[in-house]
Protein backbone atom coordinates (compact mmCIF):
# COMPACT_ATOMS: atom_id res chain seq x y z
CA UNK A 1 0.00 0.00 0.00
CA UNK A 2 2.94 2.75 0.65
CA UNK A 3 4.43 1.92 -2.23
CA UNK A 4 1.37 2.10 -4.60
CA UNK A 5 0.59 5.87 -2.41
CA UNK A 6 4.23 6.73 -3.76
CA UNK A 7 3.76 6.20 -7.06
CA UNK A 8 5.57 2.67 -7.38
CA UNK A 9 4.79 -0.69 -8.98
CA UNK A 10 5.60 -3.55 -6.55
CA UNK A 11 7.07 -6.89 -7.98
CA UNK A 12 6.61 -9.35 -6.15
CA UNK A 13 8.81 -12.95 -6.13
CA UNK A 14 6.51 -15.86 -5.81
CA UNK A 15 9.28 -18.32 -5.45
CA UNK A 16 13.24 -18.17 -4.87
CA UNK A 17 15.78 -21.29 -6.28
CA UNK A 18 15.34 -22.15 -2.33
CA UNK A 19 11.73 -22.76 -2.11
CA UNK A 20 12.21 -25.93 -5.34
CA UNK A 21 13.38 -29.62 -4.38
CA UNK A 22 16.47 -29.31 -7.27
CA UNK A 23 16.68 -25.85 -8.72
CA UNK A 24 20.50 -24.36 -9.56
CA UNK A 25 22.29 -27.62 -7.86
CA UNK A 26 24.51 -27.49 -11.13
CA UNK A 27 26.09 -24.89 -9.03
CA UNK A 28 27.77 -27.58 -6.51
CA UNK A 29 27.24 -25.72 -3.03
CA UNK A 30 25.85 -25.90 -0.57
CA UNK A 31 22.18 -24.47 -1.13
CA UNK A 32 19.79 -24.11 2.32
CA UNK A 33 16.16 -25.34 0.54
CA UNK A 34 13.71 -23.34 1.83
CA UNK A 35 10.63 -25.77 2.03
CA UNK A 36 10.72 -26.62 -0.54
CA UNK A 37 7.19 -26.11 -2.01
CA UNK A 38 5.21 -28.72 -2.90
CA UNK A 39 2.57 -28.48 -5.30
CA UNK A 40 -0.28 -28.01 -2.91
CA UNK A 41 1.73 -24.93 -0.84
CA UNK A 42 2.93 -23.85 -3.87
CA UNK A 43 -0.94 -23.29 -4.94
CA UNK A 44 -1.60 -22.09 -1.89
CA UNK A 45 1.07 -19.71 -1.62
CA UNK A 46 0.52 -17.81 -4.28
CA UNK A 47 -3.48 -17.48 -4.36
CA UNK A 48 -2.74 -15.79 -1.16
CA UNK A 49 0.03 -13.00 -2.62
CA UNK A 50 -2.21 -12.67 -5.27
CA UNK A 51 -5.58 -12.20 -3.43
CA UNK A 52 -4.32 -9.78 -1.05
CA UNK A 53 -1.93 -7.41 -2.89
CA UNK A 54 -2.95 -7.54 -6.74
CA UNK A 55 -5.44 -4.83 -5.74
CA UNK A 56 -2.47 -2.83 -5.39
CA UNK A 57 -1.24 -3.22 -8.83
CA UNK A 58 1.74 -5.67 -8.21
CA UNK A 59 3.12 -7.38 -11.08
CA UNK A 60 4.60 -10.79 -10.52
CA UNK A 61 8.00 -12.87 -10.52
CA UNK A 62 7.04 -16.68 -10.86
CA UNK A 63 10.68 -17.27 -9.72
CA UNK A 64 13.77 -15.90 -8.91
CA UNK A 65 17.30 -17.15 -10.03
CA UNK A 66 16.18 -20.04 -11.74
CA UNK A 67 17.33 -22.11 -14.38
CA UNK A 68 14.57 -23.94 -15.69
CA UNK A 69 17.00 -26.94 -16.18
CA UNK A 70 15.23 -29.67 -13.47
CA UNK A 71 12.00 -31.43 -14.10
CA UNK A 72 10.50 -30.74 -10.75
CA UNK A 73 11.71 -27.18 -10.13
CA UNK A 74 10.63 -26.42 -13.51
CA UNK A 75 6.76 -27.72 -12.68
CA UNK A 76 6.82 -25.92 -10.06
CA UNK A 77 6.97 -22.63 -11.46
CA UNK A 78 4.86 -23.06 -14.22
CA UNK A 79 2.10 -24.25 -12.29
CA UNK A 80 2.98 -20.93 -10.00
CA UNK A 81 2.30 -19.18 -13.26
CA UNK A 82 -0.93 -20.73 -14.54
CA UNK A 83 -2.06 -19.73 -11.08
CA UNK A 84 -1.78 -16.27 -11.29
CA UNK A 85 -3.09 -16.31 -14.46
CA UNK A 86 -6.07 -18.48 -13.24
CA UNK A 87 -7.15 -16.55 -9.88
CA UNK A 88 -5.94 -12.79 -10.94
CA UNK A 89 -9.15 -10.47 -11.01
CA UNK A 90 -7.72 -8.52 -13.91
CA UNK A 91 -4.84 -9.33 -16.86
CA UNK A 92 -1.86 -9.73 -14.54
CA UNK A 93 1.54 -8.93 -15.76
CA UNK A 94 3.99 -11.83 -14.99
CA UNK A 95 7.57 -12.77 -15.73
CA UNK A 96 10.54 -15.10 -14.45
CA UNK A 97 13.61 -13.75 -13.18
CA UNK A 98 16.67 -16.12 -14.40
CA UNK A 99 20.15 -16.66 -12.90
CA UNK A 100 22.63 -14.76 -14.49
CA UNK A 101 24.24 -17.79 -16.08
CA UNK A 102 20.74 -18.65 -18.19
CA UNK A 103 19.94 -16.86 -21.49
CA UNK A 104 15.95 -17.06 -22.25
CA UNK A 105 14.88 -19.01 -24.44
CA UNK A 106 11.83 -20.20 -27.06
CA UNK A 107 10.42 -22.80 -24.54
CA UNK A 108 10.39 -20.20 -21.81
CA UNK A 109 9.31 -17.32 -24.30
CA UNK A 110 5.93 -19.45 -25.43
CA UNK A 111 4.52 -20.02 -22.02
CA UNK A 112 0.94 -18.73 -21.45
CA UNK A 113 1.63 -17.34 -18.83
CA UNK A 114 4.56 -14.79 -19.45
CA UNK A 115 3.88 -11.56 -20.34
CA UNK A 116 7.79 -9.95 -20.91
CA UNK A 117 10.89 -11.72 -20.45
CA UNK A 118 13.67 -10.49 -18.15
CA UNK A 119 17.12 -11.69 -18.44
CA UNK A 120 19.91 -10.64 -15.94
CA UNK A 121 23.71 -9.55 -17.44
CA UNK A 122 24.71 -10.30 -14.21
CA UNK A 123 28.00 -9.29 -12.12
CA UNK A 124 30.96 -10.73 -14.38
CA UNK A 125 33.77 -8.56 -16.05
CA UNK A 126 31.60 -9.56 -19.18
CA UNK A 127 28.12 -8.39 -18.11
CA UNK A 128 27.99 -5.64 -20.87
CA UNK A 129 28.48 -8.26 -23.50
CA UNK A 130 25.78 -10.79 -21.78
CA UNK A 131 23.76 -8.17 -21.73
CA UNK A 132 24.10 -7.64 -26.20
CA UNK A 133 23.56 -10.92 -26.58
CA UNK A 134 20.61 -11.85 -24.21
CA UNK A 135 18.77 -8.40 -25.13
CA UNK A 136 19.62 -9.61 -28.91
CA UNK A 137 18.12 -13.26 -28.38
CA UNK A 138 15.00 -12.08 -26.43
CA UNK A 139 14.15 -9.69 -28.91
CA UNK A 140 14.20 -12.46 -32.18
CA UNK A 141 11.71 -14.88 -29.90
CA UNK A 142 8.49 -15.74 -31.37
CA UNK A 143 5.51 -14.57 -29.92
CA UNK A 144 7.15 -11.10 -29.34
CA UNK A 145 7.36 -9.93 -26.07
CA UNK A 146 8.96 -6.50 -24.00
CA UNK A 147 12.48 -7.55 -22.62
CA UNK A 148 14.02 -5.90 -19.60
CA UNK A 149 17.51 -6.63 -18.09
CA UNK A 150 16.51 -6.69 -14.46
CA UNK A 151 20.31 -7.09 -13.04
CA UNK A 152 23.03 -5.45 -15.02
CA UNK A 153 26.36 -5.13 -12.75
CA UNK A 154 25.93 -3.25 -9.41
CA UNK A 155 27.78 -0.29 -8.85
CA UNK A 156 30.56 -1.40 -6.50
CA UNK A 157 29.47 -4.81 -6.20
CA UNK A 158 33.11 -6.48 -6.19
CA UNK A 159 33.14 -8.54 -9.70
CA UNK A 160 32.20 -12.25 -9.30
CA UNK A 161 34.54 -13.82 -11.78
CA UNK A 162 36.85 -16.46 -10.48
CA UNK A 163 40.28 -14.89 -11.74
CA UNK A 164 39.42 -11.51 -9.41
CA UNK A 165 41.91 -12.17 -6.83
CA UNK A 166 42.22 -8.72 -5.81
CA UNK A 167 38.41 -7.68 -5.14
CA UNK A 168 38.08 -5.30 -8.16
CA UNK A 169 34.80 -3.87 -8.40
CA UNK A 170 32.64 -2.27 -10.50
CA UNK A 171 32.60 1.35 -11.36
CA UNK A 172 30.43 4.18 -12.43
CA UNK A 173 31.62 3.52 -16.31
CA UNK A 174 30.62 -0.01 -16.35
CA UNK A 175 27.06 -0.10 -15.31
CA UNK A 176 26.63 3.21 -17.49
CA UNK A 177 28.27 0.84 -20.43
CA UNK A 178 25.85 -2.30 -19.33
CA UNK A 179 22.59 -0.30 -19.17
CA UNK A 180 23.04 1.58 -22.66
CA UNK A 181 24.12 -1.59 -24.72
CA UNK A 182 21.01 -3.17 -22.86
CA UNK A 183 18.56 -1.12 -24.13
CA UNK A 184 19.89 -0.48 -27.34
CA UNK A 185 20.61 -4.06 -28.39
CA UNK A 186 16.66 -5.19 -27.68
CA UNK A 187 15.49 -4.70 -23.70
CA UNK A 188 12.88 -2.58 -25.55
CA UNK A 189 10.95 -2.70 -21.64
CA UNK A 190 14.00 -0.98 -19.66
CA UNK A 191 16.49 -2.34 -16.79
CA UNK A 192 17.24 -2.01 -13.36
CA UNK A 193 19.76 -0.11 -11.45
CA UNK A 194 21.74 -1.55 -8.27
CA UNK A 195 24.15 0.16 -5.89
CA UNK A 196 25.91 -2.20 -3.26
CA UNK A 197 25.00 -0.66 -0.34
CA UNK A 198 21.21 -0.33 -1.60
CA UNK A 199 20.13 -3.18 -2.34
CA UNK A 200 20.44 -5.15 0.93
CA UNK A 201 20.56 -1.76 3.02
CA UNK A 202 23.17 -1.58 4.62
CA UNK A 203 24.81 0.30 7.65
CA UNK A 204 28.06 0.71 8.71
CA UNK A 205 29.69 -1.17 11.27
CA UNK A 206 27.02 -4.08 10.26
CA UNK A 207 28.12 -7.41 9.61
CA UNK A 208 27.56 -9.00 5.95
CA UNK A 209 26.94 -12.49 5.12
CA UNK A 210 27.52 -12.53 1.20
CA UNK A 211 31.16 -11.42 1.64
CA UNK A 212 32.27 -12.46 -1.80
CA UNK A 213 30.23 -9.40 -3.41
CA UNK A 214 32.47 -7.58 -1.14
CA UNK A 215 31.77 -5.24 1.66
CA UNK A 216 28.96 -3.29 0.60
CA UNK A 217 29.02 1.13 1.30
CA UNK A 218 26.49 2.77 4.03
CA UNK A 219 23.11 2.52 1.72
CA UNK A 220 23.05 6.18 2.38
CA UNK A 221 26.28 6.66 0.54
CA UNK A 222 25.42 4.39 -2.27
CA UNK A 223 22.08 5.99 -3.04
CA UNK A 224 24.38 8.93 -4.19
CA UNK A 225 26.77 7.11 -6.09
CA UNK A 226 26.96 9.13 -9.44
CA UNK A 227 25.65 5.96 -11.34
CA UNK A 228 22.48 6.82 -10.16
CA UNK A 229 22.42 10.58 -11.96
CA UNK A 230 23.63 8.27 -15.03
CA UNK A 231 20.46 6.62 -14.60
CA UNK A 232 18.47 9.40 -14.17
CA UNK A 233 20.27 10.77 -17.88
CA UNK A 234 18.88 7.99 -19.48
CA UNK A 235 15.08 7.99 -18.72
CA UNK A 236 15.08 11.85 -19.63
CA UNK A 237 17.26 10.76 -23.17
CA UNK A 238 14.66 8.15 -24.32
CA UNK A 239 11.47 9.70 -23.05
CA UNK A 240 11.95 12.03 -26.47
CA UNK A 241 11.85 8.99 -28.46
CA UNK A 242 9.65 6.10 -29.30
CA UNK A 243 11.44 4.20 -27.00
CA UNK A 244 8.83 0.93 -27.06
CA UNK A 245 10.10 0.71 -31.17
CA UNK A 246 13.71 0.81 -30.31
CA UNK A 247 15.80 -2.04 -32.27
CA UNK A 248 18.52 -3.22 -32.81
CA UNK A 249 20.49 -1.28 -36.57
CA UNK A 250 23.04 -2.53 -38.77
CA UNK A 251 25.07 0.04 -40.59
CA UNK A 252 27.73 2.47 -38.67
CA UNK A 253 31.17 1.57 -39.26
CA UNK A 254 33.48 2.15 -36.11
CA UNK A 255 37.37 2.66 -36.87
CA UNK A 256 38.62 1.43 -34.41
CA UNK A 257 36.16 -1.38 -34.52
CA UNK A 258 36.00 -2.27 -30.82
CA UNK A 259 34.80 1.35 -29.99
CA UNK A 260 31.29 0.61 -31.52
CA UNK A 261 29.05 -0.83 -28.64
CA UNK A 262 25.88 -0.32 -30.12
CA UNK A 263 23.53 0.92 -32.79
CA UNK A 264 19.91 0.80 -32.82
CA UNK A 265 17.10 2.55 -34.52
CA UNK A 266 13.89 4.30 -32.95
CA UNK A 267 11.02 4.47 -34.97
CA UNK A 268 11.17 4.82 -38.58
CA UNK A 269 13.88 8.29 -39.03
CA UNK A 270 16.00 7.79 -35.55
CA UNK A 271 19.43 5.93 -35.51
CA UNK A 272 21.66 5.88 -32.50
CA UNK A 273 25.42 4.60 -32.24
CA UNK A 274 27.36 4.03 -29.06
CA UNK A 275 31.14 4.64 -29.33
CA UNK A 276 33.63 5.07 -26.70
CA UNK A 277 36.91 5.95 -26.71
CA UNK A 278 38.77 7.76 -29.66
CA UNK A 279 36.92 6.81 -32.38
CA UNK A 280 35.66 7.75 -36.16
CA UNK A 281 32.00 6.80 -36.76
CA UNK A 282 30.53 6.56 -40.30
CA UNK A 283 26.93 6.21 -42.12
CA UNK A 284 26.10 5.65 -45.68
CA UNK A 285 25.26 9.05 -47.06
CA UNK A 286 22.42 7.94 -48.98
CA UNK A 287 20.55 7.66 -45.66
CA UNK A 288 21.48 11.19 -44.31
CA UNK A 289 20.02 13.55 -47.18
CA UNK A 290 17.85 15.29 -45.15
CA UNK A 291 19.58 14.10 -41.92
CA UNK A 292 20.85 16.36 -38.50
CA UNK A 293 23.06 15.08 -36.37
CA UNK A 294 24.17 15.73 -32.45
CA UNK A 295 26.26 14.09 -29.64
CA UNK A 296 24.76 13.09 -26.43
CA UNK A 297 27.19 12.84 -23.43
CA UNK A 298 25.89 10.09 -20.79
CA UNK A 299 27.86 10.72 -17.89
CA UNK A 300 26.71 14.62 -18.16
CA UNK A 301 23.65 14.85 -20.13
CA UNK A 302 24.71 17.68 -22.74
CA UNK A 303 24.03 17.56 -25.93
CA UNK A 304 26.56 19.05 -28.44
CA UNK A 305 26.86 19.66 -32.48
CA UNK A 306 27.98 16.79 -34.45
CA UNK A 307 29.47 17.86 -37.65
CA UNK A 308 30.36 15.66 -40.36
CA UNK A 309 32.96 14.64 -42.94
CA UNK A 310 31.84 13.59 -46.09
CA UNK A 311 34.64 11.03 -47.50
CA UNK A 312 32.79 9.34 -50.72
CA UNK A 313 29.59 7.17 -50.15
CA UNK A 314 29.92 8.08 -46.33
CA UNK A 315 29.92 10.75 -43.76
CA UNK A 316 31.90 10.58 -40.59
CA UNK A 317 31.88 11.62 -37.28
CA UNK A 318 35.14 12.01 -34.91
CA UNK A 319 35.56 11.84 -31.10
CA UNK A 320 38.60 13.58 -29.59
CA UNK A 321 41.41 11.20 -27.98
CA UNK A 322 40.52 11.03 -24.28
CA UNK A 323 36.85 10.72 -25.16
CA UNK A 324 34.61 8.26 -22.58
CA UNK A 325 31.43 6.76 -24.19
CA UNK A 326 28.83 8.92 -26.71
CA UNK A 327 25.84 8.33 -28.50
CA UNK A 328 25.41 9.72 -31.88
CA UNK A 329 22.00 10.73 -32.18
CA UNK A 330 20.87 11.08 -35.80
CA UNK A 331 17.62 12.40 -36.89
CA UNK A 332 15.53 12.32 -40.15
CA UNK A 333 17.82 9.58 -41.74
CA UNK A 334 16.07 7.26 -43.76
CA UNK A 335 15.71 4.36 -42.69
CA UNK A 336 14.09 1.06 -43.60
């Protein structure tokens, strides 16, 4: 109820990888089973979440780190799902949260009862990348459906790969990197944001169970991590676009190549490319007769003049050495 008076959407989990008989064991430790359901309190559970809080608009997480690789666990949260779906007063909204090792997939995709799928990049070196290619797979499924990345790296969550001996952690620049190549390589539907420090709330001087994400800040100082503003940046960017018709675009060369992270088109005249670093970016000139052109900063905001070089069949844009990330925002082009 206080969050609905504020404004805000509650999701609620129906079922962790704890409350299954088999969920996630690939993992080989030591898991504490919470339960685990059965198919009766299962039922039971979840008429009960959705009887007395769907009045408040929540929307609906059949289950949370999954993997959808064991027979039983599996069962279990599709019947969760027909549930909602059976006893829900009104058209619920319902999804599956995966572990961050688990692309979706087809079979998921074509359940009745999912409404958008959710992937999660998750908290390796590579989560940007994870992110392009989960966002890209979700996005080619068959019966359509909204994507959302709903855990890209955490800022200052320590990175989870094996090889990090020395506790490095993420920064400001890679969950900025993570969230843009998320939306525009397919997670038409948005992401999340995460600050460790935030998400389990934490005070100083309290003690902190899940040491190997490292130590997490006072929440109070993580809520004001500059992430956060980067966040804010990129609701107020793609609110002036048809951000629901955002795709992924073929097209812009990148010299070098590895400074292209993204390019994707909104609506029928609106192409955007990612770049970072020193970079020249090029677009066939045929598309940009009647085209205008500008340079959107991420970390600040600003928007600046792009001017062009025309060199044959293309024009070009250039980024100074010492340049972070930018999106080229081109207007007008014509596009198919």
């Amino acid at each position: 109820a206080l969050a609905a008076d504020a404004g805000m959407i509650a999701s609620i989990v129906l079922l962790w990888f704890e409350n299954t008989p088999d969920d996630n064991e690939h993992w080989n430790i030591k898991v504490k089973r919470r339960g685990p359901f059965t198919t009766e309190t299962a039922r039971a559970h979840t008429r009960h979440l959705v009887a007395r809080y769907e009045a408040y608009g929540a929307t609906w997480i059949v289950s949370g780190d999954s993997s959808y690789n064991t027979r039983a666990s599996t069962d279990l949260y599709d019947l969760t799902g027909e549930v909602v779906r059976a006893v829900s007063a009104r058209p619920p909204m319902t999804t599956t949260h995966l572990n961050g090792g688990t692309a979706p997939s087809p079979e998921l995709n074509a359940r009745s009862w999912l409404d958008f799928n959710i992937f999660q990049s998750c908290h390796f070196r590579d989560s940007a990348e994870r992110a392009r290619t989960y966002a890209t797979l979700a996005r080619s499924f068959v019966p359509a459906r909204p994507v959302l990345n709903s855990e890209p790296c955490y800022d200052s969550l320590r990175m989870m790969d094996a090889d990090n001996t020395e506790g490095q952690r993420f920064g400001r620049e890679d969950v900025r990197r993570a969230s843009w190549i998320s939306l525009l390589s397919g997670a038409n539907a948005g992401l999340t944001y995460g600050a460790h420090g935030t998400w389990p709330w934490h005070r100083d001087g309290q003690t902190y169970g899940a040491i190997h994400y490292g130590l997490p800040l006072d929440w109070r100082m993580a809520l004001d991590l500059e992430s956060g503003d980067d966040m804010t940046r990129i609701k107020a960017f793609f609110e002036n676009l048809p951000w629901w018709d955002i795709v992924p675009a073929a097209g812009a060369v990148c010299d070098p190549p590895d400074a292209h992270l993204a390019t994707a088109k909104a609506g029928a005249s609106t192409l955007l490319v990612y770049v970072q670093g020193h970079a020249q970016v090029s677009l066939p000139s045929f598309i940009l007769t009647d085209a205008t052109s500008s340079w959107f900063d991420p970390s600040t905001g600003k928007t600046s003049d792009a001017n062009s070089v025309v060199d044959g069949y293309f024009h070009s844009w250039s980024l100074a050495e010492g340049s972070k990330d930018k999106v080229l925002l081109v207007r007008n082009a014509l596009l198919q």
